[in-house]
C-alpha atoms as a PDB file:
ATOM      1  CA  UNK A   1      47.503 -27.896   6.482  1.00  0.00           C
ATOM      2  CA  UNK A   2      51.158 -26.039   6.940  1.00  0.00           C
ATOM      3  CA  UNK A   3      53.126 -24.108   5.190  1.00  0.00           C
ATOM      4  CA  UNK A   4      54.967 -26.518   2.620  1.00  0.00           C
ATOM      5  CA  UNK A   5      52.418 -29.447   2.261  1.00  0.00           C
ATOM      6  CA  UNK A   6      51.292 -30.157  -1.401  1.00  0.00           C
ATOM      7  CA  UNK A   7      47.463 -29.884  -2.171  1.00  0.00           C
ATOM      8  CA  UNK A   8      45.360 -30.359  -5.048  1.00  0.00           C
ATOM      9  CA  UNK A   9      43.173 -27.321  -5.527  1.00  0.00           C
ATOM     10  CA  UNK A  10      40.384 -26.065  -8.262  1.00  0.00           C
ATOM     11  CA  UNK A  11      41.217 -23.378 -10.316  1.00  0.00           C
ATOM     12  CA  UNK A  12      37.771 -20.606  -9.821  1.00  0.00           C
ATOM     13  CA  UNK A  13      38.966 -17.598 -11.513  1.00  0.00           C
ATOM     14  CA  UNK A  14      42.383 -15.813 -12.595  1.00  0.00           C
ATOM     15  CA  UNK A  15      42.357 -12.112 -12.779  1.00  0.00           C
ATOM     16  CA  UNK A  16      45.156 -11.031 -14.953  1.00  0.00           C
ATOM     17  CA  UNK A  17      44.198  -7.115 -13.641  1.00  0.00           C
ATOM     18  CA  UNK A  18      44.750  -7.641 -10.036  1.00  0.00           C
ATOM     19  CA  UNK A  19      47.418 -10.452 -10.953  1.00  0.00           C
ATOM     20  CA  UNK A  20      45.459 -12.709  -8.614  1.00  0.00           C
ATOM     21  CA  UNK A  21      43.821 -16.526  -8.856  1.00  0.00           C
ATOM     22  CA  UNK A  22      40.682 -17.835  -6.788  1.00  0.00           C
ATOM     23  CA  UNK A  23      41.479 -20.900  -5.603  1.00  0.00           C
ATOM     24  CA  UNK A  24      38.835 -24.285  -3.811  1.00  0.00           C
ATOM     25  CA  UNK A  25      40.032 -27.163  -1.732  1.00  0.00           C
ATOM     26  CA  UNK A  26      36.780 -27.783  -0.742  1.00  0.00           C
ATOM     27  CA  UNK A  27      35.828 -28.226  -4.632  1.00  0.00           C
ATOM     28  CA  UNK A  28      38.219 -30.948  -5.291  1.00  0.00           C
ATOM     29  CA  UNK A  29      36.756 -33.372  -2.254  1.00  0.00           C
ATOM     30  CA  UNK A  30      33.937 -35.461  -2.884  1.00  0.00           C
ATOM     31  CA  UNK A  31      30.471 -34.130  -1.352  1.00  0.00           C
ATOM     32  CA  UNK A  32      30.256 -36.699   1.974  1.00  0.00           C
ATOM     33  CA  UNK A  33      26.129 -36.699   1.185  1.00  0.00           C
ATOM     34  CA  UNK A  34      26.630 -38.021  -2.395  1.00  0.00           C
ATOM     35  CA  UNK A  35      29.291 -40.628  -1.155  1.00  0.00           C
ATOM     36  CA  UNK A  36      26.518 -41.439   1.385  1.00  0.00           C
ATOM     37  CA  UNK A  37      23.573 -41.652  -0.805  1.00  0.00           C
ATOM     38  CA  UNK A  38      26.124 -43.373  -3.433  1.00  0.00           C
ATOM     39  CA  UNK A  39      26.608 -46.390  -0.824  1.00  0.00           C
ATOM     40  CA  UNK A  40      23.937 -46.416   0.666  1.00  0.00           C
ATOM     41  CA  UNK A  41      19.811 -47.609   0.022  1.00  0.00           C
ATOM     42  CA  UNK A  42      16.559 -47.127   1.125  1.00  0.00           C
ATOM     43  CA  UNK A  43      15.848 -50.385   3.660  1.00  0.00           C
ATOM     44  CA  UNK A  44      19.687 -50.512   4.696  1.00  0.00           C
ATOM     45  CA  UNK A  45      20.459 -50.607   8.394  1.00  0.00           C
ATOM     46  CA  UNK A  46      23.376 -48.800   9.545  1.00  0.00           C
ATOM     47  CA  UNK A  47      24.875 -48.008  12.998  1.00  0.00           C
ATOM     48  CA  UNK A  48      25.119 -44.184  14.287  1.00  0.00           C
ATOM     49  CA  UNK A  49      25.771 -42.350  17.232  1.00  0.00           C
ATOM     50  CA  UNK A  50      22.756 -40.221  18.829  1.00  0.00           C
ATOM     51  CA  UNK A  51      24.198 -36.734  18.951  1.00  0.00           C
ATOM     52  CA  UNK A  52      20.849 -34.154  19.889  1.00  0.00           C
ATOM     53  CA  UNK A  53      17.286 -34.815  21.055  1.00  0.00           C
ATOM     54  CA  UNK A  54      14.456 -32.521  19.375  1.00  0.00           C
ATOM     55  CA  UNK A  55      11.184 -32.682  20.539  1.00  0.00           C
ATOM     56  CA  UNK A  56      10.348 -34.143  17.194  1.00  0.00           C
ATOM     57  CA  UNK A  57      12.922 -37.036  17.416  1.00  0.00           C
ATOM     58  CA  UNK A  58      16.750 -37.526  17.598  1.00  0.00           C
ATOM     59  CA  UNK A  59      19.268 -36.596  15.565  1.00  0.00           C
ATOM     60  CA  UNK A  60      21.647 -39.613  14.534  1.00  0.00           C
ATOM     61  CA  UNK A  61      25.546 -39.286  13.429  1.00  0.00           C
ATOM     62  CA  UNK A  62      25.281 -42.293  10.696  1.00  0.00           C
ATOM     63  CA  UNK A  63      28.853 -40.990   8.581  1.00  0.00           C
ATOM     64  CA  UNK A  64      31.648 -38.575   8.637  1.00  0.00           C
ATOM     65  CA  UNK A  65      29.549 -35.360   8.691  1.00  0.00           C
ATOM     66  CA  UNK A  66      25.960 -36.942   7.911  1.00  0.00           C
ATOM     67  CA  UNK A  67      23.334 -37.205  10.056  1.00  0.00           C
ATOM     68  CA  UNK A  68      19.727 -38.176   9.617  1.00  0.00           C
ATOM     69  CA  UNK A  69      16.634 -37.927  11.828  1.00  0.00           C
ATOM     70  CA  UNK A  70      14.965 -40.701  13.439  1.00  0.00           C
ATOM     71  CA  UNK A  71      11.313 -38.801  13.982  1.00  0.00           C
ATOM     72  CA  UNK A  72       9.618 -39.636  17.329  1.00  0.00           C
ATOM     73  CA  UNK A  73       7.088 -41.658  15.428  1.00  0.00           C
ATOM     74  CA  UNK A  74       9.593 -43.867  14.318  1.00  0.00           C
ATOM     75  CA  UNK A  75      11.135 -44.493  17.471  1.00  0.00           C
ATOM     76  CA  UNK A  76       9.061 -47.548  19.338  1.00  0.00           C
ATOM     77  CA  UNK A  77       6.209 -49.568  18.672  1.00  0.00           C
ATOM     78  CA  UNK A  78       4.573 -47.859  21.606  1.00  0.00           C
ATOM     79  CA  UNK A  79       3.690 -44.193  21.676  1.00  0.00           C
ATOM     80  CA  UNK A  80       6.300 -41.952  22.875  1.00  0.00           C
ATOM     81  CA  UNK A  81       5.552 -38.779  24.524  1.00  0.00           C
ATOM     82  CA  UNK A  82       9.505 -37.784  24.535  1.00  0.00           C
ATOM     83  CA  UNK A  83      12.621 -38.633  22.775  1.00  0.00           C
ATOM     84  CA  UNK A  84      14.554 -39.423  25.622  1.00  0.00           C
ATOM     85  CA  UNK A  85      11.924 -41.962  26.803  1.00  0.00           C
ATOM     86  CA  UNK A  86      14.208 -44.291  24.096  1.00  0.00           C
ATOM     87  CA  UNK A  87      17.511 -43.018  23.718  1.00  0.00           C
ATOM     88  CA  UNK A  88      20.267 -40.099  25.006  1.00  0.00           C
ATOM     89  CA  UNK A  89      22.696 -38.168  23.305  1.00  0.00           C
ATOM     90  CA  UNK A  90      25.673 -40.763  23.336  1.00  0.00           C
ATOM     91  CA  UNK A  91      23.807 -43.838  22.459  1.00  0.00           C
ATOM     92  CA  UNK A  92      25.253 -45.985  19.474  1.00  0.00           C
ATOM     93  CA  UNK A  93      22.460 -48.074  17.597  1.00  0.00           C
ATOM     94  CA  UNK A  94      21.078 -49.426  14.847  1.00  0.00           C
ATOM     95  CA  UNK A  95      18.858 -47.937  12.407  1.00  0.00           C
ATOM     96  CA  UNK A  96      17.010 -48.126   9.673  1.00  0.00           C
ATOM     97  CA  UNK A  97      17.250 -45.491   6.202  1.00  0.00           C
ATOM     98  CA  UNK A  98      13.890 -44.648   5.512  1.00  0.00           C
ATOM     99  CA  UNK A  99      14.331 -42.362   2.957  1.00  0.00           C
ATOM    100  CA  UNK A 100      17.406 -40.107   1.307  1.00  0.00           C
ATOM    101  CA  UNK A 101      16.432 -36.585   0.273  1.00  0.00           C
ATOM    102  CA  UNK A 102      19.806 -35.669  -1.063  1.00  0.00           C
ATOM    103  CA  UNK A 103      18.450 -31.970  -2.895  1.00  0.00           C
ATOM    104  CA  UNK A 104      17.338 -31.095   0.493  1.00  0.00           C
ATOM    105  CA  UNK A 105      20.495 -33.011   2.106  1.00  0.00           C
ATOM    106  CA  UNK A 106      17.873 -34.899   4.551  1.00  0.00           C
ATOM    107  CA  UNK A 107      18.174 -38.939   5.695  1.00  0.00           C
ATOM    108  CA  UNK A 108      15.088 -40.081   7.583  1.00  0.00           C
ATOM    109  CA  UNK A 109      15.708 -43.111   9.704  1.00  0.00           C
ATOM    110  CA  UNK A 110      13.860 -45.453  11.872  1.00  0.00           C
ATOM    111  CA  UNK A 111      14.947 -47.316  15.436  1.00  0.00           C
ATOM    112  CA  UNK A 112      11.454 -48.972  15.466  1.00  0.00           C
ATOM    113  CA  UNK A 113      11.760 -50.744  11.937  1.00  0.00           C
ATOM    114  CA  UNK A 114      15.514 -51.433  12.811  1.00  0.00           C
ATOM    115  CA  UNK A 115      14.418 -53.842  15.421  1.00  0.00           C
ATOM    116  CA  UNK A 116      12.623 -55.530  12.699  1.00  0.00           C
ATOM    117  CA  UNK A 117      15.830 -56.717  11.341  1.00  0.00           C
ATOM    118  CA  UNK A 118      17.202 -56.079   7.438  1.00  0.00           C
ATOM    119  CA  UNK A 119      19.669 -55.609   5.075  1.00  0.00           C
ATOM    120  CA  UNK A 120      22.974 -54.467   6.708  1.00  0.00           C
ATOM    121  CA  UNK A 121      24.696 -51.908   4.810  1.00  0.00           C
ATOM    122  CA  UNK A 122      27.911 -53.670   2.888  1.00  0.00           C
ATOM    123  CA  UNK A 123      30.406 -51.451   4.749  1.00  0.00           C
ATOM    124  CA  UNK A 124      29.658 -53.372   7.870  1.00  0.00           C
ATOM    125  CA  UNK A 125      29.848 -56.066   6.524  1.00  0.00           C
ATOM    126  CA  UNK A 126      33.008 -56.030   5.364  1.00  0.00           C
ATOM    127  CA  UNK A 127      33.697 -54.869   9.162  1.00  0.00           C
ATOM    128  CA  UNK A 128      32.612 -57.906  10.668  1.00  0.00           C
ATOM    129  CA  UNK A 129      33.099 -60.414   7.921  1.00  0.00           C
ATOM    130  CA  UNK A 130      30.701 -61.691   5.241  1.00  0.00           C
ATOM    131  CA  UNK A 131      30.145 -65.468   6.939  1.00  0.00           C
ATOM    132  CA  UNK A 132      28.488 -63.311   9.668  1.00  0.00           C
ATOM    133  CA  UNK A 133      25.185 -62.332   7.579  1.00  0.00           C
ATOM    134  CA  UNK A 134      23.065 -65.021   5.234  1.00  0.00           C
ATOM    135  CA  UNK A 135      22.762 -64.139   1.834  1.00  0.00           C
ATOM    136  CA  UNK A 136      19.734 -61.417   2.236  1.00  0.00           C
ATOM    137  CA  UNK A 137      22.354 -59.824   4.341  1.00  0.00           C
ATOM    138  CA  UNK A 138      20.658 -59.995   7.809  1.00  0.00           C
ATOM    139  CA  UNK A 139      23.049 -60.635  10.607  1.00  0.00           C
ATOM    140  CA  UNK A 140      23.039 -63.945  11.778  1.00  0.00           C
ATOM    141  CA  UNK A 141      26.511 -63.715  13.894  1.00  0.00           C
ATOM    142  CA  UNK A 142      29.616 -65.686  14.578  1.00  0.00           C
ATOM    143  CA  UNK A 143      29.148 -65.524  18.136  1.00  0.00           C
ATOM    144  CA  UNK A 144      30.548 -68.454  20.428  1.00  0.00           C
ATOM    145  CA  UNK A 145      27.385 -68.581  22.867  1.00  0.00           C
ATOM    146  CA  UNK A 146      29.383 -71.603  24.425  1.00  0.00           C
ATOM    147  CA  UNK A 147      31.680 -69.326  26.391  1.00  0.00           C
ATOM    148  CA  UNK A 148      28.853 -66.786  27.004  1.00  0.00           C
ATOM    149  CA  UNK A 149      28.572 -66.985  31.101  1.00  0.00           C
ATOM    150  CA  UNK A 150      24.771 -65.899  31.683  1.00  0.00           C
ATOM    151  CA  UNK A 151      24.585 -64.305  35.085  1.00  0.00           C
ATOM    152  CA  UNK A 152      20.834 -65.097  35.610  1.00  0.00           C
ATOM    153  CA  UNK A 153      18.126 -67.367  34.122  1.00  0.00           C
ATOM    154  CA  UNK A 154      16.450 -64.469  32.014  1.00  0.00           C
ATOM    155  CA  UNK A 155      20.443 -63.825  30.562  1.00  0.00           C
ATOM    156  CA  UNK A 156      20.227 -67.894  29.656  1.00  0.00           C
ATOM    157  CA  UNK A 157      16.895 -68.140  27.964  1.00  0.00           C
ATOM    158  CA  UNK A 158      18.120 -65.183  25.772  1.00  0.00           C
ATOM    159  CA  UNK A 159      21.409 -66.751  24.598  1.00  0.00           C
ATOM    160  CA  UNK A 160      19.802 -70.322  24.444  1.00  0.00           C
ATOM    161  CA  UNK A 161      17.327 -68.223  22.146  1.00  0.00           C
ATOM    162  CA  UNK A 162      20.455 -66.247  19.939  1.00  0.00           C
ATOM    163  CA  UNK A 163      21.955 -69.770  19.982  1.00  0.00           C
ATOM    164  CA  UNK A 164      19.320 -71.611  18.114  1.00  0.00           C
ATOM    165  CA  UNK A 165      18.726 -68.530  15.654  1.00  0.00           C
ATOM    166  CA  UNK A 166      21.958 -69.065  14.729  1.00  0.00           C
ATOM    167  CA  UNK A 167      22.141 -72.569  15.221  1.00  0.00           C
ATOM    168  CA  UNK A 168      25.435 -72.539  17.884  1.00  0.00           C
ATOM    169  CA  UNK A 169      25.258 -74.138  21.348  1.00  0.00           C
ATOM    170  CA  UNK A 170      23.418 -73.614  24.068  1.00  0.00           C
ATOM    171  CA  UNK A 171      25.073 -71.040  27.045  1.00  0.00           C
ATOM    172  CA  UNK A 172      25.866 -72.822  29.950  1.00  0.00           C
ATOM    173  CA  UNK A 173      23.345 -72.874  33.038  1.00  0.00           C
ATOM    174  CA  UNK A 174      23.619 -69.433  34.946  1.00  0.00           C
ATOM    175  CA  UNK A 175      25.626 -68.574  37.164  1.00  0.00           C
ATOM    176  CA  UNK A 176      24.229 -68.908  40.821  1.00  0.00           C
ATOM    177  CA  UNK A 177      23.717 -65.353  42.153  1.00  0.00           C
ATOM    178  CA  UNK A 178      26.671 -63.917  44.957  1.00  0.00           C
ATOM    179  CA  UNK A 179      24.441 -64.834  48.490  1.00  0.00           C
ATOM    180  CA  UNK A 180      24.915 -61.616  50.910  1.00  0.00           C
ATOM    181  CA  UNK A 181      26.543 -63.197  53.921  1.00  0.00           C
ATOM    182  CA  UNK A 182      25.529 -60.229  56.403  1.00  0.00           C
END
């Protein structure tokens, strides 16, 4: 803020002795955990940003100012020893809300039940459009796989795979690999 600019505050207290009134900013904006837990659900998937590694898991930025915990039991199907065995501070991703604890201002979320596939969370999409999810909300994509140019075979076989998920075309063949000429 500056000098001039018009703000709503909360009144807290007037004190007609000292001739002075307590004043809140912070009281008139909504609580970002209530707006969270207010549009969001248990089950949801959601993207996020991993921002620390704990010994007990990663920490995952998943809203302006929220961010949950994705325990290291929840973060393969395999065992994992260490968090960054799966991910590093930077990663973006998709998880899975597990539970809201919004007394104790807690979100537990889950990488390995993500990959399971779910319910996207509305705000995303409304990002990426509603004919790109069927009507349980999974993701099913509006991907031209047509124009996809697989480098290898293994890159082929995956979109050929994507492609009849979502019933588009096949990729082309791949690409032959660059032959070293030395």
């Amino acid at each position: 803020m500056q000098v001039g600019d018009e703000i709503e505050v909360k009144v807290l207290e007037v004190d007609l002795d000292r001739e002075r009134i307590s004043l809140s900013l912070k009281q008139t904006l909504q609580d970002p955990w209530n707006e969270f837990a207010s549009s969001h659900q248990v089950g949801e998937l959601v993207y996020g940003r991993v921002t620390k590694l704990v010994p007990f898991g990663a920490f995952v930025q998943v809203g302006e100012g929220i961010e949950g915990l994705v325990h290291i039991s929840e973060m393969a199907t395999h065992h994992v020893e260490l968090p960054e065995q799966v991910v590093s501070p930077g990663d973006e991703l998709w998880v899975k809300i597990i539970d809201i604890d919004l007394q104790r201002r807690r979100i537990s979320l889950s990488i390995k039940q993500a990959e399971e596939g779910g319910e996207v969370a509305a705000e995303y999409r409304e990002a990426f459009g509603e004919h790109a999810y069927d009507e349980q909300g999974n993701y099913v994509g509006n991907i031209d796989y047509s124009s996809f140019d697989p480098e290898n075979e293994s890159q082929a076989a995956w979109a050929d795979l994507a492609a009849e998920y979502s019933g588009g075309e096949p990729a082309p063949p791949a690409s032959s690999p660059p032959v070293d000429e030395a």
